[in-house]
Protein backbone atom coordinates (compact mmCIF):
# COMPACT_ATOMS: atom_id res chain seq x y z
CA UNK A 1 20.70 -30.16 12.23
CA UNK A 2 16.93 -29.67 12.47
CA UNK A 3 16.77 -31.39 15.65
CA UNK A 4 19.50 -29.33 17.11
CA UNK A 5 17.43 -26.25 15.87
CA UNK A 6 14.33 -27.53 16.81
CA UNK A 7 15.77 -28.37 20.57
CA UNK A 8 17.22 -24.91 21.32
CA UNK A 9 14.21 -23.00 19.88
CA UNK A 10 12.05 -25.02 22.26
CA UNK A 11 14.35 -24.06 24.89
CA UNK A 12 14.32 -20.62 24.09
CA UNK A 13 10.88 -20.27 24.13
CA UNK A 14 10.01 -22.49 27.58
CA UNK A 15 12.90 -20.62 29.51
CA UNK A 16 10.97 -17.13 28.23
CA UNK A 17 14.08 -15.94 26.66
CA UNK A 18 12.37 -15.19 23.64
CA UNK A 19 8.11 -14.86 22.79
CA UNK A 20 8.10 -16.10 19.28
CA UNK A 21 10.09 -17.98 17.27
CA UNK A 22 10.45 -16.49 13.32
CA UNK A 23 11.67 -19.47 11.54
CA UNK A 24 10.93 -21.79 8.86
CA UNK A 25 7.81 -24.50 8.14
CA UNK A 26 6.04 -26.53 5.14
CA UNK A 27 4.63 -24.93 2.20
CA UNK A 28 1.82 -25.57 0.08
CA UNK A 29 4.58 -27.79 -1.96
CA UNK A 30 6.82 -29.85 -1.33
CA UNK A 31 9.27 -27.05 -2.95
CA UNK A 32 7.62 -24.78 -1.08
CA UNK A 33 9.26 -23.24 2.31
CA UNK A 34 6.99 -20.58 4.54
CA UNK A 35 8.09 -18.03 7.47
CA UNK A 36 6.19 -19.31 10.66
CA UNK A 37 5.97 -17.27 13.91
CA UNK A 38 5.85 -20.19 16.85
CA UNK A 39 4.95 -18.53 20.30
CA UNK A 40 4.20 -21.96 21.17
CA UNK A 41 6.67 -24.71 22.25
CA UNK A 42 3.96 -27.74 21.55
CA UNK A 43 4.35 -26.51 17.50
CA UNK A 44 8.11 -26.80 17.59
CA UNK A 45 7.88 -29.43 15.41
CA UNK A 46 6.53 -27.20 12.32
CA UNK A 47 9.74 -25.67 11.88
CA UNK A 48 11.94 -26.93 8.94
CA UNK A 49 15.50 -26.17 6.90
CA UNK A 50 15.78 -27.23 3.79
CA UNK A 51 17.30 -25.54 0.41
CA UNK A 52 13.72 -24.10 0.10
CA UNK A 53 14.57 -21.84 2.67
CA UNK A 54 15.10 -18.58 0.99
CA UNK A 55 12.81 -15.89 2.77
CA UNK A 56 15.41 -13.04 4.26
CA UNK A 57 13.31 -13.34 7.78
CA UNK A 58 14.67 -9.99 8.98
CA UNK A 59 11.82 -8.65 6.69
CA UNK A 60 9.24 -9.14 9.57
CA UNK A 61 11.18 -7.29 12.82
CA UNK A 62 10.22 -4.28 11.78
CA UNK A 63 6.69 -4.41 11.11
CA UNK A 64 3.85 -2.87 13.61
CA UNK A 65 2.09 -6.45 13.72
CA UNK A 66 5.11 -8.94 14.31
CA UNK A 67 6.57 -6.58 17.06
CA UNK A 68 3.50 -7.19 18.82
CA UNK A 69 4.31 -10.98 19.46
CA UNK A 70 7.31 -9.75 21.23
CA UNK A 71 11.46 -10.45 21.38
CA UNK A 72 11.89 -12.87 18.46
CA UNK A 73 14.34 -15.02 17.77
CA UNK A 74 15.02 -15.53 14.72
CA UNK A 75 16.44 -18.46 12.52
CA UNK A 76 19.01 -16.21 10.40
CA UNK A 77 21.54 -17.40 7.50
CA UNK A 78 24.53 -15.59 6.76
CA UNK A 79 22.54 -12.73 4.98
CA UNK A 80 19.84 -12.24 7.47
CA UNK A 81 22.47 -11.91 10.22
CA UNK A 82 23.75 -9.38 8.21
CA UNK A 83 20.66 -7.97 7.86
CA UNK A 84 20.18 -7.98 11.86
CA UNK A 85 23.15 -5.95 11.77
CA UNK A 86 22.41 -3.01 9.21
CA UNK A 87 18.93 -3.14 11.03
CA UNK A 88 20.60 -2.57 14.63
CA UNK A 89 23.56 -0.02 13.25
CA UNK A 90 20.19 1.96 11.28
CA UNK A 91 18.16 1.58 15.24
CA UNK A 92 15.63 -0.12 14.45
CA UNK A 93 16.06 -3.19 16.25
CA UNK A 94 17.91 -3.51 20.18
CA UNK A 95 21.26 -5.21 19.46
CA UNK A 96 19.95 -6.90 22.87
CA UNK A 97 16.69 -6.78 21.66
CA UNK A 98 16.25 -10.40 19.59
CA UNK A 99 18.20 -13.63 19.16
CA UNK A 100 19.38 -15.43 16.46
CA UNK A 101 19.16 -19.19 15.64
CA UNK A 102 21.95 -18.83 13.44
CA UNK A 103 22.35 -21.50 10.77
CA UNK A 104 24.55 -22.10 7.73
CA UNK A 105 23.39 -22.59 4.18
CA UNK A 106 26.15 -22.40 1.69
CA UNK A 107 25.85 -26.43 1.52
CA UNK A 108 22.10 -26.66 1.42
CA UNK A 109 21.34 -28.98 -1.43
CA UNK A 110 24.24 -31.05 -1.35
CA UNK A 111 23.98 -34.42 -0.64
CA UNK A 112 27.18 -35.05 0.56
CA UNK A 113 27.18 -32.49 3.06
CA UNK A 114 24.35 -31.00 5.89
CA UNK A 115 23.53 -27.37 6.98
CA UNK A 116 24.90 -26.73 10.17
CA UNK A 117 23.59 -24.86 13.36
CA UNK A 118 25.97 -22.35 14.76
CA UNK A 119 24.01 -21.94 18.14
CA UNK A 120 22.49 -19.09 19.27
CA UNK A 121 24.17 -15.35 18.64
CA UNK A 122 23.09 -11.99 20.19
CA UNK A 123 24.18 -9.44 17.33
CA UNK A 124 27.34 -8.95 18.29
CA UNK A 125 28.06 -12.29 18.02
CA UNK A 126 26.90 -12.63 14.82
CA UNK A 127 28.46 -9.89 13.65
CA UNK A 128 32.18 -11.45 15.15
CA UNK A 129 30.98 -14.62 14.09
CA UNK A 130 30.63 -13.44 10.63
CA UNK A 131 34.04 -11.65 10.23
CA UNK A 132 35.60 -14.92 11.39
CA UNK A 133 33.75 -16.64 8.82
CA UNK A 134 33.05 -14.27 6.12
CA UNK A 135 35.32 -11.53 5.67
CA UNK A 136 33.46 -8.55 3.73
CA UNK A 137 35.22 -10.16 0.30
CA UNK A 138 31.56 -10.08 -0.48
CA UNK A 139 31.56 -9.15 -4.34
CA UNK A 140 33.38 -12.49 -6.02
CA UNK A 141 34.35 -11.95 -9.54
CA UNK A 142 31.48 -14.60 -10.27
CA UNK A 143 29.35 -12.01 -8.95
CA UNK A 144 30.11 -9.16 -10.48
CA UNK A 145 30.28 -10.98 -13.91
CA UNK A 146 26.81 -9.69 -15.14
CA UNK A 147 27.40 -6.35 -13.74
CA UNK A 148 30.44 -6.21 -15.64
CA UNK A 149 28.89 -7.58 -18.55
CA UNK A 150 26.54 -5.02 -18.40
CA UNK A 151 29.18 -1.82 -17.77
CA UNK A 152 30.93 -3.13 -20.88
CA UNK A 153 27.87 -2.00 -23.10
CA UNK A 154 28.07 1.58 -24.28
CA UNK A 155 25.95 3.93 -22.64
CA UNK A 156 23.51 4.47 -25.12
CA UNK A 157 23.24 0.70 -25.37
CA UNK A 158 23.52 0.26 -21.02
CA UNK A 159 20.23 2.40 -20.99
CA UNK A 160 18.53 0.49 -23.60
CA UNK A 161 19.14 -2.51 -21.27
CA UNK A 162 17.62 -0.86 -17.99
CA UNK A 163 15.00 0.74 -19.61
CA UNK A 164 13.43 -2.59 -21.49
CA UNK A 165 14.08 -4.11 -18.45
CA UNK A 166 12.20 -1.71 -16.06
CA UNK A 167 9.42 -1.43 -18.92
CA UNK A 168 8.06 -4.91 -17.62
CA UNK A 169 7.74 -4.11 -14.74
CA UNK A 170 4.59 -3.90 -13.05
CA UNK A 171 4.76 -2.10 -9.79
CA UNK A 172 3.46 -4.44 -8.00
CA UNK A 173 6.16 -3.80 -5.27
CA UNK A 174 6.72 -7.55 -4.36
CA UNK A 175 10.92 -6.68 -4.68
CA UNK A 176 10.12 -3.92 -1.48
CA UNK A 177 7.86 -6.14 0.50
CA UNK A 178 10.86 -8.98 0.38
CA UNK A 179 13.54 -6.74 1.45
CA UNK A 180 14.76 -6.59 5.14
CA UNK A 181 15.87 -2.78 3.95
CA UNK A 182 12.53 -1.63 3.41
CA UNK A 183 10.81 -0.91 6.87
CA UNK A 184 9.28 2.54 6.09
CA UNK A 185 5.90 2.51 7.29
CA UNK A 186 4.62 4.69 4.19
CA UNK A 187 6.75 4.45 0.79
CA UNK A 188 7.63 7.71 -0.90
CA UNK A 189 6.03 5.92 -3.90
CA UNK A 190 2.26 5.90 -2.18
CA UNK A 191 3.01 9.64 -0.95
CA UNK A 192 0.82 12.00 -2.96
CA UNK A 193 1.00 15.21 -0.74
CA UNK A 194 2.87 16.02 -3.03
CA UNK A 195 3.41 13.04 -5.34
CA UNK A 196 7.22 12.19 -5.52
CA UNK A 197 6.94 9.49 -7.79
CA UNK A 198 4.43 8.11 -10.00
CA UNK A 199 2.44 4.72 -9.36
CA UNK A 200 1.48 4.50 -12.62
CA UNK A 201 3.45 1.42 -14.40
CA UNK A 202 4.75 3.24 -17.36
CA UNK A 203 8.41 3.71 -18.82
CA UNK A 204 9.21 6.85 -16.80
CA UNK A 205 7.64 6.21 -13.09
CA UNK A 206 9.26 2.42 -13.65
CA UNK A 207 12.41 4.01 -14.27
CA UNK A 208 11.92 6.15 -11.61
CA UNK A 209 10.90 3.69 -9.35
CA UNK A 210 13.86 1.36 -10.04
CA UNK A 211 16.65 3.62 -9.24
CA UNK A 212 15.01 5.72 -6.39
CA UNK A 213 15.15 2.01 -4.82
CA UNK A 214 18.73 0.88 -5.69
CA UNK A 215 19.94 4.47 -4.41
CA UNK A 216 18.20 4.04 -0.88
CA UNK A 217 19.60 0.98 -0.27
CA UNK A 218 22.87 2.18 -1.20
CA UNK A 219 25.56 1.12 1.60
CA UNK A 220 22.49 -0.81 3.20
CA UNK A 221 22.20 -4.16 0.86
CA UNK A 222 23.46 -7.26 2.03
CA UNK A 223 22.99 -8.91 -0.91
CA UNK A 224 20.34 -11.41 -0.04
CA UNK A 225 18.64 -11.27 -3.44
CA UNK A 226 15.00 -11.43 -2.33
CA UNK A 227 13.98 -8.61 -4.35
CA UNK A 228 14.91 -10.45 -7.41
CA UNK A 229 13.37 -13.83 -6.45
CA UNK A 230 10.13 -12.34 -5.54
CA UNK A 231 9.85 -10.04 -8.98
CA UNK A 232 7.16 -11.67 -11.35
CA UNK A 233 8.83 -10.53 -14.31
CA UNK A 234 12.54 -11.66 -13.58
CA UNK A 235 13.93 -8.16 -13.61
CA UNK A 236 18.04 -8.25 -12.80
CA UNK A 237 17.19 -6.44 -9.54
CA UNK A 238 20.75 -7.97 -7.99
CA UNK A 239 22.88 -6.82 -10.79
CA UNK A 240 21.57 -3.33 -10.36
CA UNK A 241 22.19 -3.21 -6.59
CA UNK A 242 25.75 -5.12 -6.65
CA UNK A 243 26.55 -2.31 -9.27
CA UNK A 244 25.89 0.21 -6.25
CA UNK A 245 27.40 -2.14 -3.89
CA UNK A 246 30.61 -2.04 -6.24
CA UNK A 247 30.79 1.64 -6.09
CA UNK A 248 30.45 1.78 -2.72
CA UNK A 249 33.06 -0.60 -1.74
CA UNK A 250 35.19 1.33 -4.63
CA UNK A 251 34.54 4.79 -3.08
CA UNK A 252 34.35 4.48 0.77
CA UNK A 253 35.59 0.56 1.16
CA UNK A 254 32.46 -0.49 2.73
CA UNK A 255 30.37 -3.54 2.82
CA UNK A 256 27.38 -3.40 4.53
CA UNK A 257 26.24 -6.13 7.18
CA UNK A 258 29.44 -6.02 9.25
CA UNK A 259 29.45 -3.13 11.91
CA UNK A 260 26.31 -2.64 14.16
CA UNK A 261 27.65 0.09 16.21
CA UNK A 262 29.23 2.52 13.50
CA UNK A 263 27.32 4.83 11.72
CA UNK A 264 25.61 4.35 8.05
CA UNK A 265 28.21 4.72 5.08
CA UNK A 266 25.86 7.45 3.27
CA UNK A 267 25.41 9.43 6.39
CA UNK A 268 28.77 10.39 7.42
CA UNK A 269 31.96 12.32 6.01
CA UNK A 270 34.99 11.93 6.23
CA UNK A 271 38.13 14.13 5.14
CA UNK A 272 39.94 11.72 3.50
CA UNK A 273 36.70 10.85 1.62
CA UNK A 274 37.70 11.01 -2.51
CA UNK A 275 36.21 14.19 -4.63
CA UNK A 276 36.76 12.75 -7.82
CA UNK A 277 33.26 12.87 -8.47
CA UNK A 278 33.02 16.76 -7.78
CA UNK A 279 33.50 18.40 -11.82
């Protein structure tokens, strides 16, 4: 599979379909994957896929200093597809604007079975592609397991659980950096004219800070659980946003990642929309 990958991402880049390749390559470990941006063809060969591959690449797109290396394509698994998609539908990526070297990784790590490459997908191909593949079922009961474990606990007892959780945490913003959501060029957290939220890492700014997040990416998650790999202090960061994801599937039967040309969940209305919430 990495020689198919390898092949058409050399192609891509020698017929000038694309300026830089956002893929894959070695680590400092051998357990170790790294994002690599190849505007090369000669250092095609840096590019790996391996169950270390767990960067959501659609985190790089967006930024100032990556969009100056040109149209990318982009070596996306299911999630970063999705990603592509939720990016395109919130404009700020050309649906015609990037490719993707779409691969799939549900096997990775298996020795009886390889990652395959699905060829290369504008994003409305990958969005088909993916409700061919992967219908929106998106929240398994194995997934929502801890969330449910976690709704089960009286309230009193629920917010005893987020707030020692959200005590450790030490705003060192590593979950916003990994997320393909978070393309804002300045935070609301660093704005201090006038200061919405405090950057102090105490009880009530982490709290703060916590559930500002999960709220703005409300409708907008695709579940990719980078934010919760890349927290030093192992804070349930996926349980907290599949709890959102829950309600908003519940409430407006939405899963994010699967339209690129309709409008954002949270900014629209509808008159059949429920009102059950209204007291």
């Amino acid at each position: 599979m990495i020689e198919q990958l390898r092949a058409k991402a050399k192609e891509i880049l020698e017929k000038g379909d694309a300026s830089v390749i956002i893929g894959y390559g070695r680590g400092s470990r051998e357990d170790v994957a790294t994002p690599v941006f190849i505007t090369d063809s000669a250092r095609i060969d840096e590019m790996v896929f391996n169950p270390h591959c767990y960067n959501n690449l659609m985190t790089f797109v967006t930024r100032d200093d990556h969009k100056r290396l040109g149209t990318p394509a982009v070596v996306a698994k299911e999630c970063d597809m999705k990603a592509a998609i939720v990016l395109a539908q919130e404009d700020q990526v050309k649906e015609d604007g990037m490719l993707l070297l779409s691969v799939s990784c549900e096997e990775m790590g298996r020795a009886d079975a390889a990652c395959r490459f699905n060829g290369v997908m504008t994003i409305p191909q990958a969005e088909e592609w993916l409700k061919q593949n992967y219908l929106p079922a998106e929240l398994t009961p194995e997934k929502l397991a801890r969330v449910e474990e976690i709704e089960k606990m009286p309230a009193q007892e629920r917010w005893a659980f987020w707030s020692k959780e959200f005590e450790r945490c030490i705003r060192c913003y590593a979950c916003r950096q990994a997320c393909p959501m978070c393309y804002c060029r300045q935070c609301i957290v660093e704005k201090n004219q006038p200061q919405w939220l405090s950057t102090s890492a105490h009880p009530a700014g982490n709290m703060a800070w916590n559930i500002v997040r999960a709220f703005h990416l409300a409708g907008r998650c695709v579940d990719c659980g980078e934010c919760e790999r890349a927290c030093p202090m192992d804070i349930p960061l996926v349980s907290l946003n599949r709890a959102i994801q829950k309600e908003v599937k519940s409430a407006f039967d939405y899963v994010s990642g699967y339209d690129h040309a309709g409008k954002p969940v949270m900014a629209t209305f509808r008159k059949d929309d429920e009102e059950d919430f209204i007291k």
